[in-house]
PDB file of N, CA and C in Angstrom:
ATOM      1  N   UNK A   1     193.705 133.741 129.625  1.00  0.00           N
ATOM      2  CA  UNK A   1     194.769 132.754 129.684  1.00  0.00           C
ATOM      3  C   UNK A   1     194.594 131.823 130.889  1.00  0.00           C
ATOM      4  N   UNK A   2     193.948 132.568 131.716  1.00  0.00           N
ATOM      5  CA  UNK A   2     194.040 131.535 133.707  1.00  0.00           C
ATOM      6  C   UNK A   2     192.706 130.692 133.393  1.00  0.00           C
ATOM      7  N   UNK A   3     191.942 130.504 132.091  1.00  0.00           N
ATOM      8  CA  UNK A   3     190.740 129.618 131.888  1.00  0.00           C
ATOM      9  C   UNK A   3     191.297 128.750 131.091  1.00  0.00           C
ATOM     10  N   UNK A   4     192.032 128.735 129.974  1.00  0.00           N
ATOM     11  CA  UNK A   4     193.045 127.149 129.612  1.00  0.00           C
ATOM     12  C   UNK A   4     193.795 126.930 130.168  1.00  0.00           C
ATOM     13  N   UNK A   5     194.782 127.825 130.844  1.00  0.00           N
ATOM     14  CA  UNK A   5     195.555 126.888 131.982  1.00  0.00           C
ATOM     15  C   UNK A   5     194.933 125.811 132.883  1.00  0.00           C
ATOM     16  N   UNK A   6     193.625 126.218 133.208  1.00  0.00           N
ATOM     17  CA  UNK A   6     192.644 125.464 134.355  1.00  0.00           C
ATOM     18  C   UNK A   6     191.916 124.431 133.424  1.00  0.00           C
ATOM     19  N   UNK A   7     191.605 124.706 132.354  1.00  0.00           N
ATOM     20  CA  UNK A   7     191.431 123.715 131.313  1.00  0.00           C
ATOM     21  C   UNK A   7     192.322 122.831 131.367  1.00  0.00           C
ATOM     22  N   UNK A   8     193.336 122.589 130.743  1.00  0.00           N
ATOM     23  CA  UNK A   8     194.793 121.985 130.715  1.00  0.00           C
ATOM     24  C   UNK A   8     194.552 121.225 132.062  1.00  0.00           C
ATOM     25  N   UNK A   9     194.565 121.813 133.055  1.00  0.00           N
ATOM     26  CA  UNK A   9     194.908 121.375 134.299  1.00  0.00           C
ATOM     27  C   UNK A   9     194.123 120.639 134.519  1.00  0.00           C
ATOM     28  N   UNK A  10     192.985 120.722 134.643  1.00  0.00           N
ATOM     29  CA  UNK A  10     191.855 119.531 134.483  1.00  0.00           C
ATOM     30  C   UNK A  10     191.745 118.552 133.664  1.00  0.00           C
ATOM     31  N   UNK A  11     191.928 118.776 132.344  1.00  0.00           N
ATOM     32  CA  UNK A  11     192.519 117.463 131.586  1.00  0.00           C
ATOM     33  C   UNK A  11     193.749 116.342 132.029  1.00  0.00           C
ATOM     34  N   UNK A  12     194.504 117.456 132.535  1.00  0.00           N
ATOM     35  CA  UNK A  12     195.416 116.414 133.088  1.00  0.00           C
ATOM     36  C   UNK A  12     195.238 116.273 134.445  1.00  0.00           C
ATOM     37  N   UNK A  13     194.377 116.246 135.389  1.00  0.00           N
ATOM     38  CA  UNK A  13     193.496 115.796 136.564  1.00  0.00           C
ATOM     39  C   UNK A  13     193.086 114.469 135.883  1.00  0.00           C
ATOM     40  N   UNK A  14     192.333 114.204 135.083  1.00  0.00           N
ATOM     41  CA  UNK A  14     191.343 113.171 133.857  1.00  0.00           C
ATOM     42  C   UNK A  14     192.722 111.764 134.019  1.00  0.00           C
ATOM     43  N   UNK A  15     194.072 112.920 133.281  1.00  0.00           N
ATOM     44  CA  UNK A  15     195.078 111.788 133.192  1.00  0.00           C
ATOM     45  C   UNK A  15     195.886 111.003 134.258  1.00  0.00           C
ATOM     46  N   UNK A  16     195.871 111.767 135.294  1.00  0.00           N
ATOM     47  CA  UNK A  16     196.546 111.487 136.125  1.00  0.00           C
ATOM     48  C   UNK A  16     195.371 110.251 136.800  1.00  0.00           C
ATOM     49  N   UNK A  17     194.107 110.478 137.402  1.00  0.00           N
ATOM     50  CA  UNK A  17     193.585 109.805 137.965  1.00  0.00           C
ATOM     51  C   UNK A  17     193.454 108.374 137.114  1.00  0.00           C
ATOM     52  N   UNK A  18     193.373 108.301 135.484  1.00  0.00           N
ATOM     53  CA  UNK A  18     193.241 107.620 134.516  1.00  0.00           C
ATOM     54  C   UNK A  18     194.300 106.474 135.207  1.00  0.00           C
ATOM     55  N   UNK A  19     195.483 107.121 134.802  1.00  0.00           N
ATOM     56  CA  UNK A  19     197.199 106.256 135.176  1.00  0.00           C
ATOM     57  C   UNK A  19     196.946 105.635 136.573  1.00  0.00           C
ATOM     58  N   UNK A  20     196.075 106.169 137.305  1.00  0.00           N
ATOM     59  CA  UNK A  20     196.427 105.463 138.757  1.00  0.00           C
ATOM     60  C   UNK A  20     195.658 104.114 138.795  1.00  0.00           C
ATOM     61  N   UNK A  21     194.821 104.676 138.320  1.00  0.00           N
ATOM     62  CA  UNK A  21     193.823 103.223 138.329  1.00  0.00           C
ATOM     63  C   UNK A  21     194.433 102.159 137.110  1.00  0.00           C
ATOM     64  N   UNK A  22     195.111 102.380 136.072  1.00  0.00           N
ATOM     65  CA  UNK A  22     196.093 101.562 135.399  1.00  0.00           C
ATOM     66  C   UNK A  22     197.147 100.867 136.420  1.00  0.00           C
ATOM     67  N   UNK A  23     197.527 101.855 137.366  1.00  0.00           N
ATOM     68  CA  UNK A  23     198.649 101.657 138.121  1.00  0.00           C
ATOM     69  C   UNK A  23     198.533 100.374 138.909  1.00  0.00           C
ATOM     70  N   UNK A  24     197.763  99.741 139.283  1.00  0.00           N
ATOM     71  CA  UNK A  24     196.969  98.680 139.576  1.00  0.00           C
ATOM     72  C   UNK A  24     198.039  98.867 141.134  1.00  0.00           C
ATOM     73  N   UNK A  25     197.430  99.842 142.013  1.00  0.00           N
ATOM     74  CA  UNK A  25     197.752 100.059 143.454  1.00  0.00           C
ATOM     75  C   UNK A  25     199.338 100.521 143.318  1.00  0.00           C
ATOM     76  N   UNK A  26     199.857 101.043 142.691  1.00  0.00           N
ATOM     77  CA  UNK A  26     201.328 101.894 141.834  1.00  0.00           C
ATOM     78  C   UNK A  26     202.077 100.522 142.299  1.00  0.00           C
ATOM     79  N   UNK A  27     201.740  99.257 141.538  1.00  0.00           N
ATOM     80  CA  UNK A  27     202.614  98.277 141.350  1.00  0.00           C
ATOM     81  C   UNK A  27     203.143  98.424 139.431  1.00  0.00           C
ATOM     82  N   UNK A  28     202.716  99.170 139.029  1.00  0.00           N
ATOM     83  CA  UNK A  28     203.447  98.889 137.505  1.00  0.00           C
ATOM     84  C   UNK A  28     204.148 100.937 137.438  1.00  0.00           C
ATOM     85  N   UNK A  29     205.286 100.359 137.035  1.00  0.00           N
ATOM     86  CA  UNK A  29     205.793 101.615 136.843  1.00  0.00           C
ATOM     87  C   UNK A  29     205.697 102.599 136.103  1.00  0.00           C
ATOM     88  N   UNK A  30     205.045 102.319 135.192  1.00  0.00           N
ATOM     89  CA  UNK A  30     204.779 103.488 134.077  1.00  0.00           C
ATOM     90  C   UNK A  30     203.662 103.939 133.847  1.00  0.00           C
ATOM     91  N   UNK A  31     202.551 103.608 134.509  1.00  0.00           N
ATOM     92  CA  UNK A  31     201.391 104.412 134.495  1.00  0.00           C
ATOM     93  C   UNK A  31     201.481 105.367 136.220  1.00  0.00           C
ATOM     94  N   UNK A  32     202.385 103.913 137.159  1.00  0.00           N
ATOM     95  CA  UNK A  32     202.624 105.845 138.193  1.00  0.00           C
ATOM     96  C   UNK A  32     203.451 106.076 137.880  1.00  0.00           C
ATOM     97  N   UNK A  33     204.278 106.664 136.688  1.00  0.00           N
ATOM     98  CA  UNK A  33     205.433 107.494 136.414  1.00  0.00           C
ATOM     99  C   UNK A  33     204.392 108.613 135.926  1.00  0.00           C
ATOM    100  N   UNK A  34     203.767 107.769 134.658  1.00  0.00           N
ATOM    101  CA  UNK A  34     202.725 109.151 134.334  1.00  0.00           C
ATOM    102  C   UNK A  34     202.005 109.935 135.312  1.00  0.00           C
ATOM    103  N   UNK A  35     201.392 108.904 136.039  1.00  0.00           N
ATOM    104  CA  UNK A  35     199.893 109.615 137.182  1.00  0.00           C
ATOM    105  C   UNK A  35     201.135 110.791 137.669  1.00  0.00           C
ATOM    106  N   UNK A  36     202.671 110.171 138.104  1.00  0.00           N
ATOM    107  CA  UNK A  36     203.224 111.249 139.435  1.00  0.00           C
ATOM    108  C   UNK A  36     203.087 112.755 138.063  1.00  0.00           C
ATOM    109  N   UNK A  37     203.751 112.568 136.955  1.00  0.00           N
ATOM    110  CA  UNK A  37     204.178 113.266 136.030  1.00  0.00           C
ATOM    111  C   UNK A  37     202.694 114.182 135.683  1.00  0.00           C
ATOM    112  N   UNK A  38     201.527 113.616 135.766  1.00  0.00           N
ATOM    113  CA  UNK A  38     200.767 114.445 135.381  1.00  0.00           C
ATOM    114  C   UNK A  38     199.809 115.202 136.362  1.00  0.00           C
ATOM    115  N   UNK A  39     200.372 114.921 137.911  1.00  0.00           N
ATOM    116  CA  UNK A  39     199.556 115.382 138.743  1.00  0.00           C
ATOM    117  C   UNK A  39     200.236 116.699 139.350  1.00  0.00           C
ATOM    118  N   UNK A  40     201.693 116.573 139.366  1.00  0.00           N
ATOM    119  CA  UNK A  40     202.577 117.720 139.173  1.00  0.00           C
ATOM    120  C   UNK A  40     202.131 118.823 138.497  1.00  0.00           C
ATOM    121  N   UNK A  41     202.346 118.437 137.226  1.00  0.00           N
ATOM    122  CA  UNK A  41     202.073 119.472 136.121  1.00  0.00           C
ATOM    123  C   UNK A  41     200.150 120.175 136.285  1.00  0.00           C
ATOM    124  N   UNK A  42     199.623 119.467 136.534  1.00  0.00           N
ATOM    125  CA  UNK A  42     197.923 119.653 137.127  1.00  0.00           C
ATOM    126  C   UNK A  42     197.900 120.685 137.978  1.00  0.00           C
ATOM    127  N   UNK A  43     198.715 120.489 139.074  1.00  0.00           N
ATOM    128  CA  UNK A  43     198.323 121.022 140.363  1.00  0.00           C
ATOM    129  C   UNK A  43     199.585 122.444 139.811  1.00  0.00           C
ATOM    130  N   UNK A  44     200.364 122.425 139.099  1.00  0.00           N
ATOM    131  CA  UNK A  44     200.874 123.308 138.533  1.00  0.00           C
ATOM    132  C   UNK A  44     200.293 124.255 138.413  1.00  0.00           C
ATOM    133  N   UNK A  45     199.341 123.957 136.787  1.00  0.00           N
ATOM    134  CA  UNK A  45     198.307 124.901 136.315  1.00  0.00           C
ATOM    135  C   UNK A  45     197.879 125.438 137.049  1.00  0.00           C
ATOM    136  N   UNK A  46     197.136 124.782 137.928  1.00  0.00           N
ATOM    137  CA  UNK A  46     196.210 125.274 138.546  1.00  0.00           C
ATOM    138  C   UNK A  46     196.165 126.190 139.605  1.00  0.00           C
ATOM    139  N   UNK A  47     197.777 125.896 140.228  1.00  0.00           N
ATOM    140  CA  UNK A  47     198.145 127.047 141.187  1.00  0.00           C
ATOM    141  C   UNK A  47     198.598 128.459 140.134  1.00  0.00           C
ATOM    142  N   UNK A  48     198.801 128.636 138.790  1.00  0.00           N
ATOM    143  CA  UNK A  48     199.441 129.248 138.048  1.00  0.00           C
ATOM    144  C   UNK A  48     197.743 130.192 138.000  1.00  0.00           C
ATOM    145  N   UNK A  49     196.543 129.099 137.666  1.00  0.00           N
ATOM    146  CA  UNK A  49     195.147 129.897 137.192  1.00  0.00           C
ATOM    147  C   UNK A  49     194.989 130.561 138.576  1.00  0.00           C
ATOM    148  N   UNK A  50     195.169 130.014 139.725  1.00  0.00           N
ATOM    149  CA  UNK A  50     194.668 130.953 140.377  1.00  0.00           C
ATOM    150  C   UNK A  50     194.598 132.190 141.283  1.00  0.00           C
ATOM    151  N   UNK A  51     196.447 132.098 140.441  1.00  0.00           N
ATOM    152  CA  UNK A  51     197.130 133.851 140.364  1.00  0.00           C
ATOM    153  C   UNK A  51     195.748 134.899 140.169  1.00  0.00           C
ATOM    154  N   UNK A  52     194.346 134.099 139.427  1.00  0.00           N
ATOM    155  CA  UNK A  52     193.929 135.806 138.625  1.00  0.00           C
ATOM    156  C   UNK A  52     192.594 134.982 139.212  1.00  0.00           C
ATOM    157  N   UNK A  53     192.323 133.525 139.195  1.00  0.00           N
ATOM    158  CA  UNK A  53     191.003 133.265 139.188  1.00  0.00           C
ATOM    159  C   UNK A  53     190.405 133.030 140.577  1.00  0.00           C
ATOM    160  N   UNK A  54     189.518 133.518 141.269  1.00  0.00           N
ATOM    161  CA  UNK A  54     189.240 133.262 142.792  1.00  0.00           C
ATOM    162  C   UNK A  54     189.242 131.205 143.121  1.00  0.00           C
ATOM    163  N   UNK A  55     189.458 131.169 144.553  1.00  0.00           N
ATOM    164  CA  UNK A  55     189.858 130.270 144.461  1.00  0.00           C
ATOM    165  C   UNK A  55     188.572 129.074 144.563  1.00  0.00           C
ATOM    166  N   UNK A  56     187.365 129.655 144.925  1.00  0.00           N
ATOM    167  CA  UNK A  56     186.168 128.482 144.365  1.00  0.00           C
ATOM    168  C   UNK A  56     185.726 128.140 143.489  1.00  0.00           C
ATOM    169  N   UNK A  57     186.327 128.925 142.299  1.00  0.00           N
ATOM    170  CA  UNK A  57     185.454 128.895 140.741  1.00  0.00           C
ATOM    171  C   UNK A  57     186.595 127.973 140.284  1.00  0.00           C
ATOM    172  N   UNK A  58     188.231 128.207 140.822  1.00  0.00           N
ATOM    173  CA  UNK A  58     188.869 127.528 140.000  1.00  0.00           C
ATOM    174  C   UNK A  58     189.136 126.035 140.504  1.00  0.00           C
ATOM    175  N   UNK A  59     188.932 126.074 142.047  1.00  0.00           N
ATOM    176  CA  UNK A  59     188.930 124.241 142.290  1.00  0.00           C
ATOM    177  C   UNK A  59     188.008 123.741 142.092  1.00  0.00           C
ATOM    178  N   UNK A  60     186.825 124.364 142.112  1.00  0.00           N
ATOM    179  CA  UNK A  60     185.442 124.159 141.610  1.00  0.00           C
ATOM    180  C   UNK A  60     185.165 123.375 140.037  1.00  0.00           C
ATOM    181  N   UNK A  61     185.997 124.110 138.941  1.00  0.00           N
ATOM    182  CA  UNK A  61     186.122 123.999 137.936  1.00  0.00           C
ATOM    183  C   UNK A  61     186.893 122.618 137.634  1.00  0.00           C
ATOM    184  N   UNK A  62     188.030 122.816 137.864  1.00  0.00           N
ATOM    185  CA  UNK A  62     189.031 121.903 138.392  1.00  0.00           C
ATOM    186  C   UNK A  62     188.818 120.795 138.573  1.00  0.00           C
ATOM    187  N   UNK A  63     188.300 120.361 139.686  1.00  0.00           N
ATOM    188  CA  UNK A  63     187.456 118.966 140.460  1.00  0.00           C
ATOM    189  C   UNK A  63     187.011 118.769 139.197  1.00  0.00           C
ATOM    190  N   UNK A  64     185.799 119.164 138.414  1.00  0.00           N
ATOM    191  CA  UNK A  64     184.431 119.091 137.800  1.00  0.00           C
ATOM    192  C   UNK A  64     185.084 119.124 136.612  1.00  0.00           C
ATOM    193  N   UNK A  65     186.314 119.493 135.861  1.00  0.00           N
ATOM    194  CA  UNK A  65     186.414 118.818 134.789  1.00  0.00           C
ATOM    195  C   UNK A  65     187.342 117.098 134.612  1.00  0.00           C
ATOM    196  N   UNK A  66     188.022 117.359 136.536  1.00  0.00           N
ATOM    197  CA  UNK A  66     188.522 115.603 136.594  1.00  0.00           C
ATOM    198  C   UNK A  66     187.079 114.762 137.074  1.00  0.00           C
ATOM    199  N   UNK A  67     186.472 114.695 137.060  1.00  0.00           N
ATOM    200  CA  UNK A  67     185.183 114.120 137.403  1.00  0.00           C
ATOM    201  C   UNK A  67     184.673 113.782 136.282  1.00  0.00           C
ATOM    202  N   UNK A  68     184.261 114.506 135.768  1.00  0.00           N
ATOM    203  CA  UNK A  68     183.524 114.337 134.334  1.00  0.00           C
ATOM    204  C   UNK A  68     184.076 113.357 133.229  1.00  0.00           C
ATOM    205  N   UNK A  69     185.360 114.262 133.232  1.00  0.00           N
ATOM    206  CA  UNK A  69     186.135 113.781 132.612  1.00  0.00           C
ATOM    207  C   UNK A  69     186.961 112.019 132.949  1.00  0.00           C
ATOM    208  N   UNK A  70     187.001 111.786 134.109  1.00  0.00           N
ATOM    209  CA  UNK A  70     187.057 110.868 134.679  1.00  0.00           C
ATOM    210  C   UNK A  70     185.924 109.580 134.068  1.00  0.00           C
ATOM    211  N   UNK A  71     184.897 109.870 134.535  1.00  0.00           N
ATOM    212  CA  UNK A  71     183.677 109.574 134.113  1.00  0.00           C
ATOM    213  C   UNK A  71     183.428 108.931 132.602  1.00  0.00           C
ATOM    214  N   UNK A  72     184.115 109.853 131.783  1.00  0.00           N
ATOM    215  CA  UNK A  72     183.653 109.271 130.433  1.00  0.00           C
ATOM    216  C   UNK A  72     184.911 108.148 130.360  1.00  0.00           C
ATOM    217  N   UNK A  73     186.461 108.442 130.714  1.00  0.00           N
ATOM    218  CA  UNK A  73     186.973 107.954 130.676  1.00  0.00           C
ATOM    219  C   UNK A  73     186.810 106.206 131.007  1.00  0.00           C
ATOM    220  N   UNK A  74     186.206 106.394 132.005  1.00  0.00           N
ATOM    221  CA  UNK A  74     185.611 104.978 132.630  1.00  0.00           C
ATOM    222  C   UNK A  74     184.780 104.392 132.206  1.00  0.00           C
ATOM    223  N   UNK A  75     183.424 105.314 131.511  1.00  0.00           N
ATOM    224  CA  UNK A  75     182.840 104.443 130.382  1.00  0.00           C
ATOM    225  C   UNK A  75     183.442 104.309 129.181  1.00  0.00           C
ATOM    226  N   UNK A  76     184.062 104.751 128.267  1.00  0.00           N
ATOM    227  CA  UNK A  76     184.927 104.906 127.053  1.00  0.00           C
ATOM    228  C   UNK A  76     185.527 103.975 126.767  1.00  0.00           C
ATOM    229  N   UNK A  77     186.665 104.015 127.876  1.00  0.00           N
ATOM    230  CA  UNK A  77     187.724 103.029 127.946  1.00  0.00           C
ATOM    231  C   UNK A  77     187.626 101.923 128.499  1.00  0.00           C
ATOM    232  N   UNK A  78     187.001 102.623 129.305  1.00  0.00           N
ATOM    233  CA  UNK A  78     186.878 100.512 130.794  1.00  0.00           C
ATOM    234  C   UNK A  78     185.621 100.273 130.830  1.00  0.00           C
ATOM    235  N   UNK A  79     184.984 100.681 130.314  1.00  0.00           N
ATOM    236  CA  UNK A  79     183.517  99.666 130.133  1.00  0.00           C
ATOM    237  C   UNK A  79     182.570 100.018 130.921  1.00  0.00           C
ATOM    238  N   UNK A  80     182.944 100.863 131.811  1.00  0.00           N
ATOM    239  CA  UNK A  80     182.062 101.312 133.125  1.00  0.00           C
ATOM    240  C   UNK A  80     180.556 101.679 132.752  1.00  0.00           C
ATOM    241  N   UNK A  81     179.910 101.362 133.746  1.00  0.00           N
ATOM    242  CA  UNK A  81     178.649 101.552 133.302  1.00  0.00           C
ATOM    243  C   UNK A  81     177.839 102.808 133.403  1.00  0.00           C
ATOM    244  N   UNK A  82     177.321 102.874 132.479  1.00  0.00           N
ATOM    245  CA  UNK A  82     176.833 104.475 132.012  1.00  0.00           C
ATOM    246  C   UNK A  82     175.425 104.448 132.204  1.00  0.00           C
ATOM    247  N   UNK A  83     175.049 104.147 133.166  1.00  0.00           N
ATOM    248  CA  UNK A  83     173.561 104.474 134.013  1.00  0.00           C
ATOM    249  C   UNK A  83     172.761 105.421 133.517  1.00  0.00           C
ATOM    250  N   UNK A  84     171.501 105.553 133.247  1.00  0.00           N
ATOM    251  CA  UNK A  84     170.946 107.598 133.294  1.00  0.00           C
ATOM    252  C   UNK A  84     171.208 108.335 134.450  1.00  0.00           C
ATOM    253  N   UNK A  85     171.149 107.448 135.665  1.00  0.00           N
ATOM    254  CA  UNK A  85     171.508 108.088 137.036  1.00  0.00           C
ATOM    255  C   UNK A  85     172.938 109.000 136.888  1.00  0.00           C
ATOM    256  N   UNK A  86     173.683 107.999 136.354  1.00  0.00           N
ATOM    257  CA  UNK A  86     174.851 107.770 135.826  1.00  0.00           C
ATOM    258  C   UNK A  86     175.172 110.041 135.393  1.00  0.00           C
ATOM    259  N   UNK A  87     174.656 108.926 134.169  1.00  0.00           N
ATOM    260  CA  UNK A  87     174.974 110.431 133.036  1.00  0.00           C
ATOM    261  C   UNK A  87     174.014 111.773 133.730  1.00  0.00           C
ATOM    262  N   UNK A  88     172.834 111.870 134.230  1.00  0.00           N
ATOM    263  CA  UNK A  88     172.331 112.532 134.415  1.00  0.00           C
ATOM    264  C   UNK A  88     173.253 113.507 135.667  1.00  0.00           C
ATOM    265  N   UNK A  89     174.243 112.654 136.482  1.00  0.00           N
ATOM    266  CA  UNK A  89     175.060 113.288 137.622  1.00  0.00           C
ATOM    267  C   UNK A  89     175.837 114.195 136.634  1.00  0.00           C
ATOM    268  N   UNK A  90     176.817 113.524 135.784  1.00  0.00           N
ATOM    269  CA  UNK A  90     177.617 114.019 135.074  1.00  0.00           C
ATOM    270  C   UNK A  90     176.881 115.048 133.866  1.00  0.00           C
ATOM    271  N   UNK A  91     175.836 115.267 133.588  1.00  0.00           N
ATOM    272  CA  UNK A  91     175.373 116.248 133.095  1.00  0.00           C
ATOM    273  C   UNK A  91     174.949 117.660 134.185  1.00  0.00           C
ATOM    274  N   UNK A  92     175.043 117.275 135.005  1.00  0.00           N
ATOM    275  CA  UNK A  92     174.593 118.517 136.335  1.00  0.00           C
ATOM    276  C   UNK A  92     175.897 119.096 136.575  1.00  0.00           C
ATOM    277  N   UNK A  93     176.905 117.889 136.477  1.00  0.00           N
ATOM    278  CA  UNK A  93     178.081 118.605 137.108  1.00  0.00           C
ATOM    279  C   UNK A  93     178.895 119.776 135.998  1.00  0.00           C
ATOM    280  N   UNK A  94     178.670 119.264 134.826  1.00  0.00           N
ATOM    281  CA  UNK A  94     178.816 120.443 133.291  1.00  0.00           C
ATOM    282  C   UNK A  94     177.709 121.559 133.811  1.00  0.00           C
ATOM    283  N   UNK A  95     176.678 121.374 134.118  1.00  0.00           N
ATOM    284  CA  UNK A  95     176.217 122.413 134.255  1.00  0.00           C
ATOM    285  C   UNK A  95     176.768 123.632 135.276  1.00  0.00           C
ATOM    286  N   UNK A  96     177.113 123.217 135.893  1.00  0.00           N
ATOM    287  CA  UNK A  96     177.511 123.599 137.190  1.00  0.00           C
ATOM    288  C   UNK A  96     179.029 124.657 136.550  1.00  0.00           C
ATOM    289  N   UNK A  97     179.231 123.946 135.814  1.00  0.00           N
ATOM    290  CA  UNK A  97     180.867 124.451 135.714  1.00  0.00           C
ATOM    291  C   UNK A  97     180.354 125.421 135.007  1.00  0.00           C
ATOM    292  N   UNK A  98     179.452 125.196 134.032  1.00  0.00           N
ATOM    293  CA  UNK A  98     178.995 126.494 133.329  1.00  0.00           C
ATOM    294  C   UNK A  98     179.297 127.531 134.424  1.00  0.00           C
ATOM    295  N   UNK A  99     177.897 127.188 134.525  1.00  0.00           N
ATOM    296  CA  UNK A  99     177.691 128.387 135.736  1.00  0.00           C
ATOM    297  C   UNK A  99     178.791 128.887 136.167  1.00  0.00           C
ATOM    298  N   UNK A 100     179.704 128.043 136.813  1.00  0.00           N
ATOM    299  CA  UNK A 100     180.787 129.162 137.299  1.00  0.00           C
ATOM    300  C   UNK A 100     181.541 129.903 136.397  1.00  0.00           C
ATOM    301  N   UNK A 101     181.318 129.279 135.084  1.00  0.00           N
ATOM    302  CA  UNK A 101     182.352 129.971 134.021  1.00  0.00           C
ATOM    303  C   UNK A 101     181.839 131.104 133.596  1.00  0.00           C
ATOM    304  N   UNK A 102     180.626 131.305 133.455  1.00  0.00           N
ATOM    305  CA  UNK A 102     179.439 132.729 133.397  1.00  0.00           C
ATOM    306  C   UNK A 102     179.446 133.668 134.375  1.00  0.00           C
ATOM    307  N   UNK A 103     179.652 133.037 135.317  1.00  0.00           N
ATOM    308  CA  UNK A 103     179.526 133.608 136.715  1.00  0.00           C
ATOM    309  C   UNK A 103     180.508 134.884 137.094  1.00  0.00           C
ATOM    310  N   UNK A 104     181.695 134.456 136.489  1.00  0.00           N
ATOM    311  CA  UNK A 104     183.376 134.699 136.470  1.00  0.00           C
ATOM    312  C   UNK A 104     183.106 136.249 136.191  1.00  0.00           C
ATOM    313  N   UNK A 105     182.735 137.171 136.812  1.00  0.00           N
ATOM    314  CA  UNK A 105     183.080 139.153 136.622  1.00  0.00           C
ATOM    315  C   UNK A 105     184.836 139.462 136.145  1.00  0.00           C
ATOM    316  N   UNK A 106     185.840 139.004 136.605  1.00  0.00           N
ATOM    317  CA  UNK A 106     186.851 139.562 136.201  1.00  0.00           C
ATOM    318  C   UNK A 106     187.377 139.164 135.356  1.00  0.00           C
TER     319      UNK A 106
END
């Protein structure tokens, strides 16, 4: 259960950072209503995952699915440019999370 909570929580890491940069410097109100609304609930989860999960695998995790996730968001949506340098970062950093998710004994 403390690995979709941290899931969850990282998705909405993705959203929150998403809304801020909408927020155009939190001059429009409803994307920082969301960013405040979804960074709450984020940092929620995540203190909730790491009742059970040690605490480097899960900010570790954490960070690395708002990053990533960030990432596509910015090419996806806003056009951002998707380099190999680019993708090749954001393919290391999935790797990485693997790893810690394998890694995980308890």
């Amino acid at each position: 259960m403390a690995w979709l909570l941290l899931l969850v929580a990282g998705l909405l890491e993705v959203v929150w950072a998403s809304a801020m940069k909408q927020s155009d410097g939190f001059t429009r109100i409803w994307p920082t209503s969301i960013m405040l609304a979804a960074m709450l609930a984020s940092i929620t989860l995540l203190a909730i995952a790491m009742k059970s999960l040690p605490l480097g695998t899960a900010y570790a995790v954490w960070t690395g699915i708002g990053a990533v996730g960030a990432f596509l968001v910015g090419v996806m949506v806003l056009h951002e440019a998707a380099s190999p340098m680019r993708i090749a970062a954001a393919t290391l950093i999935v790797a990485g999370l693997t790893l810690m998710k394998f890694s995980e004994t308890s």
